[in-house]
Every structure is written in structure tokens, then in C-alpha cells.
N, C-alpha and C. Protein backbone atom coordinates (compact mmCIF):
# COMPACT_ATOMS: atom_id res chain seq x y z
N UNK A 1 96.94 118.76 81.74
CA UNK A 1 95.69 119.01 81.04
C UNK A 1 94.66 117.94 81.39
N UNK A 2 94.94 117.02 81.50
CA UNK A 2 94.48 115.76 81.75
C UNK A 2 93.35 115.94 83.28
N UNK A 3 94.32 116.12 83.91
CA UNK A 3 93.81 116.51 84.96
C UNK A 3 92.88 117.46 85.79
N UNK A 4 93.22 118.36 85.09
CA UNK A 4 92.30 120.02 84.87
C UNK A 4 91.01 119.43 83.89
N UNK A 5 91.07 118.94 82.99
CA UNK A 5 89.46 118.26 82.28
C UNK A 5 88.73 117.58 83.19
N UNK A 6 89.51 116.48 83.97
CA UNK A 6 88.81 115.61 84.71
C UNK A 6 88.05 116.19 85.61
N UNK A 7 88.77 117.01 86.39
CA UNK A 7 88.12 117.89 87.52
C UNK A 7 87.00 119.26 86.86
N UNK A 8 87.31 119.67 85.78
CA UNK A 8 86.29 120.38 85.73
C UNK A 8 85.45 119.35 85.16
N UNK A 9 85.43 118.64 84.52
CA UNK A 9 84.14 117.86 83.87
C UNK A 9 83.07 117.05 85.20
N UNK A 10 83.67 117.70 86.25
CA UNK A 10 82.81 116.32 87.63
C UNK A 10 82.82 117.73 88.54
N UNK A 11 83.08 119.23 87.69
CA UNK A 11 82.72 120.47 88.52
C UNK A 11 83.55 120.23 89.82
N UNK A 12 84.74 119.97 89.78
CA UNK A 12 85.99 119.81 91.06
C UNK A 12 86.78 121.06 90.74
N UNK A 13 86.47 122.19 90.25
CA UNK A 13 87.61 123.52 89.88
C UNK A 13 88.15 123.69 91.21
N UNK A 14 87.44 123.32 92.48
CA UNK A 14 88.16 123.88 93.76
C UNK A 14 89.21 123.54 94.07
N UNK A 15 89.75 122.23 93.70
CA UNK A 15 90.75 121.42 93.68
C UNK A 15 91.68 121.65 93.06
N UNK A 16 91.62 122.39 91.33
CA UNK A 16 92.74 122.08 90.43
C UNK A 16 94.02 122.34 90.62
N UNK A 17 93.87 123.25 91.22
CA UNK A 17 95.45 123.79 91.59
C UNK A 17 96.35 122.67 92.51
N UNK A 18 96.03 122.07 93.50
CA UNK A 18 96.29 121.16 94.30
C UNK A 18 96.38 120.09 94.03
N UNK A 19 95.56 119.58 93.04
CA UNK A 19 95.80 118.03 92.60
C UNK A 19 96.56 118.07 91.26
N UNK A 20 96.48 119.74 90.48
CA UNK A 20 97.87 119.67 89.45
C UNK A 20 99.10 119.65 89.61
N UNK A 21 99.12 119.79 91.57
CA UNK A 21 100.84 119.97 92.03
C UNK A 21 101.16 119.09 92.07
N UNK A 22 100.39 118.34 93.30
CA UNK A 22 100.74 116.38 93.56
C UNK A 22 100.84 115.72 92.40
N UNK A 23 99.99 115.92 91.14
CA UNK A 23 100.01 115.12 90.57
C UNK A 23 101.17 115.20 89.33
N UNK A 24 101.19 116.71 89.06
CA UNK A 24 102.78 116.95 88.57
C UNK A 24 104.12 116.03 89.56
N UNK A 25 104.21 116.07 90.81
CA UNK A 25 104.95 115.99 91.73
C UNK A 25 105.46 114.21 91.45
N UNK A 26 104.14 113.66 91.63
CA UNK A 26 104.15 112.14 91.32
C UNK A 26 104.80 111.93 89.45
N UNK A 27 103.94 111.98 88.97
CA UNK A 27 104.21 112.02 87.79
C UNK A 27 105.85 112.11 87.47
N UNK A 28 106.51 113.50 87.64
CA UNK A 28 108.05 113.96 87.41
C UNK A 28 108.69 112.83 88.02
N UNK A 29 108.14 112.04 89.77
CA UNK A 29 109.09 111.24 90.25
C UNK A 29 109.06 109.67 89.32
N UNK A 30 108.19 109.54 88.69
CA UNK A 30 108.10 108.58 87.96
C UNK A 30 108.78 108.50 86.52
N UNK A 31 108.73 109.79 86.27
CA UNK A 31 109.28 109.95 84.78
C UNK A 31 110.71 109.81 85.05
N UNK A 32 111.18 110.33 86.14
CA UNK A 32 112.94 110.54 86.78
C UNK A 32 113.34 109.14 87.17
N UNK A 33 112.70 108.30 87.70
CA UNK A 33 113.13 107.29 88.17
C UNK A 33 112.70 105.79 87.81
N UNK A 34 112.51 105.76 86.59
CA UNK A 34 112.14 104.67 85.96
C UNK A 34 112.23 104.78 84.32
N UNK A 35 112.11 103.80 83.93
CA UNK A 35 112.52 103.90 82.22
C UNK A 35 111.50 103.03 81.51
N UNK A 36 110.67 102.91 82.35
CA UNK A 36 109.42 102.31 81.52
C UNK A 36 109.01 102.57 81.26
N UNK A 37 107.36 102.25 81.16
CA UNK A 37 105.56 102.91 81.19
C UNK A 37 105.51 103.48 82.43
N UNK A 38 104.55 104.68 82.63
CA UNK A 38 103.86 104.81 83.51
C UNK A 38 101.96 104.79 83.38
N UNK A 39 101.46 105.09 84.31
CA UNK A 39 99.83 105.47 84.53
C UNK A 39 99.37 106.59 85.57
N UNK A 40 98.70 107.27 85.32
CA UNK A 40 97.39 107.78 86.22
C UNK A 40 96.59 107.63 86.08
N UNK A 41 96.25 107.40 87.73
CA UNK A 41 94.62 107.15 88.08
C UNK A 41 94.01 107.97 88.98
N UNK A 42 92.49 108.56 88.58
CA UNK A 42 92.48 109.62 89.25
C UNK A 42 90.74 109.19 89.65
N UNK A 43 90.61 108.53 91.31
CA UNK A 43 89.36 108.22 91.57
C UNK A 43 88.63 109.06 92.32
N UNK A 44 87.23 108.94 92.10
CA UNK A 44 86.43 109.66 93.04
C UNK A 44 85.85 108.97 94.18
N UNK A 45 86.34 109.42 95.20
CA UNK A 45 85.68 108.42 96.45
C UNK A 45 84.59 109.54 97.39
N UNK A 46 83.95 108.87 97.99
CA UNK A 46 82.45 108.91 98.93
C UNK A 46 83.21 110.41 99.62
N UNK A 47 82.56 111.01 99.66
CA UNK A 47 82.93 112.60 101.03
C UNK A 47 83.38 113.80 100.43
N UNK A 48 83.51 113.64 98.68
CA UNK A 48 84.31 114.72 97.88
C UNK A 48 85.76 114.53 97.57
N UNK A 49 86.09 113.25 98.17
CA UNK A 49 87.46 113.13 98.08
C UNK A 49 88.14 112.54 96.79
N UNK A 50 88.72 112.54 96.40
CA UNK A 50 90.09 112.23 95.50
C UNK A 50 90.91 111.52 95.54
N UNK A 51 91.35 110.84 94.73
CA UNK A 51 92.96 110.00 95.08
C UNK A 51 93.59 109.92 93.93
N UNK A 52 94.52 110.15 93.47
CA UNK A 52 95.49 110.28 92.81
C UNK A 52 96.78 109.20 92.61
N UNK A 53 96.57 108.11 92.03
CA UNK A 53 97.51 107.46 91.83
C UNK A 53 98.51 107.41 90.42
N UNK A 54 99.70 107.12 90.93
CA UNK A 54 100.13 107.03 89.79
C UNK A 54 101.39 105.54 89.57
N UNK A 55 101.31 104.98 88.67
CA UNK A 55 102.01 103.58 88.92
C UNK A 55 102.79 104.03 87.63
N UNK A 56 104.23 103.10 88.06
CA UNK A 56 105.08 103.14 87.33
C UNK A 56 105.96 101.00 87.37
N UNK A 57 106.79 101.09 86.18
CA UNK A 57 106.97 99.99 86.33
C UNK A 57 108.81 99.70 86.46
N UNK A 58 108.81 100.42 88.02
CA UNK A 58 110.19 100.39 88.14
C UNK A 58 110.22 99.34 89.21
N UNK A 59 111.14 98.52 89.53
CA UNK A 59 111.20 97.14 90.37
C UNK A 59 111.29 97.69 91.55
N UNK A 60 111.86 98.62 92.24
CA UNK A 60 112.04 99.00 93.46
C UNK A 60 110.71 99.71 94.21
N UNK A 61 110.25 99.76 95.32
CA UNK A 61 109.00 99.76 95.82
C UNK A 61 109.91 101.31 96.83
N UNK A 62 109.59 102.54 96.44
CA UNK A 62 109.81 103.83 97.45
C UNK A 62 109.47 103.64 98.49
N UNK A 63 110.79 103.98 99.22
CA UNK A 63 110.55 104.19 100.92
C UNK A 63 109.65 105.18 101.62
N UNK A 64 109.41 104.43 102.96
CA UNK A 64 107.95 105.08 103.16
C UNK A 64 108.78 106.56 103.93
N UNK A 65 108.20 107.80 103.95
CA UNK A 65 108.64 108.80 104.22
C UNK A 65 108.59 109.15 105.58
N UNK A 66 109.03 109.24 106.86
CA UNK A 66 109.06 109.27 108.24
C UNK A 66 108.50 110.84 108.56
N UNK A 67 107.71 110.76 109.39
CA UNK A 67 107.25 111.83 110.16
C UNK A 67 108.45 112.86 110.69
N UNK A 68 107.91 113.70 110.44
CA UNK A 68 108.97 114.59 111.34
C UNK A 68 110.28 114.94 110.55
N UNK A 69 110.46 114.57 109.42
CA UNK A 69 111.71 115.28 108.59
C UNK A 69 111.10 116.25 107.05
């Protein structure tokens, strides 16, 4: 819900579907793999673009994901 307000309130509806997946996607891996707090952050940068972060406060830093698998 959170997310769907943000974007329509800055008129981004073109997006919602797409940044409710990733950001479901992130979110679930954070809720699954940590037992702390989490956050989202959801910025607007220069070109229409988006970024979607989400921090969690689990000690281990996720491996970076390799091309090609």
C-alpha cells in the first residue's frame, strides 16, 4: 500500500505494478532472513527513475548475484 500511494501521489501509476513486485520481492527477503528491523526507501532520481531500497539489520552482507545463472 505504501508503495502504490507513493507512486500515485508523484502520478508514477505506470510503474505500480513493477515496483510492487521488486519491492514485495526485497521486502519478503528481508522479513525471511533476518530477525530484526527493517526499512524502505523509495527515491526519486533525475530521468523518471526510481530506486527502491530496502535495509535490513542482519550482519551478513548478500552475495552479489553472477550473470548468466
Amino acid at each position: 500500500m505504501a508503495v502504490r500511494a507513493a507512486l500515485d501521489g508523484h502520478g508514477r501509476q505506470d510503474a505500480v505494478d513493477v515496483v510492487e513486485l521488486l519491492t514485495s520481492e526485497l521486502v519478503t527477503n528481508a522479513y525471511l532472513h533476518t530477525e530484526g528491523p527493517a526499512s524502505l526507501r523509495l527515491t526519486g532520481l533525475s530521468g523518471g527513475r526510481l530506486r527502491v531500497g530496502v535495509w535490513d539489520s542482519g550482519p551478513v552482507r548478500p552475495r552479489p548475484v553472477r550473470r548468466g545463472r
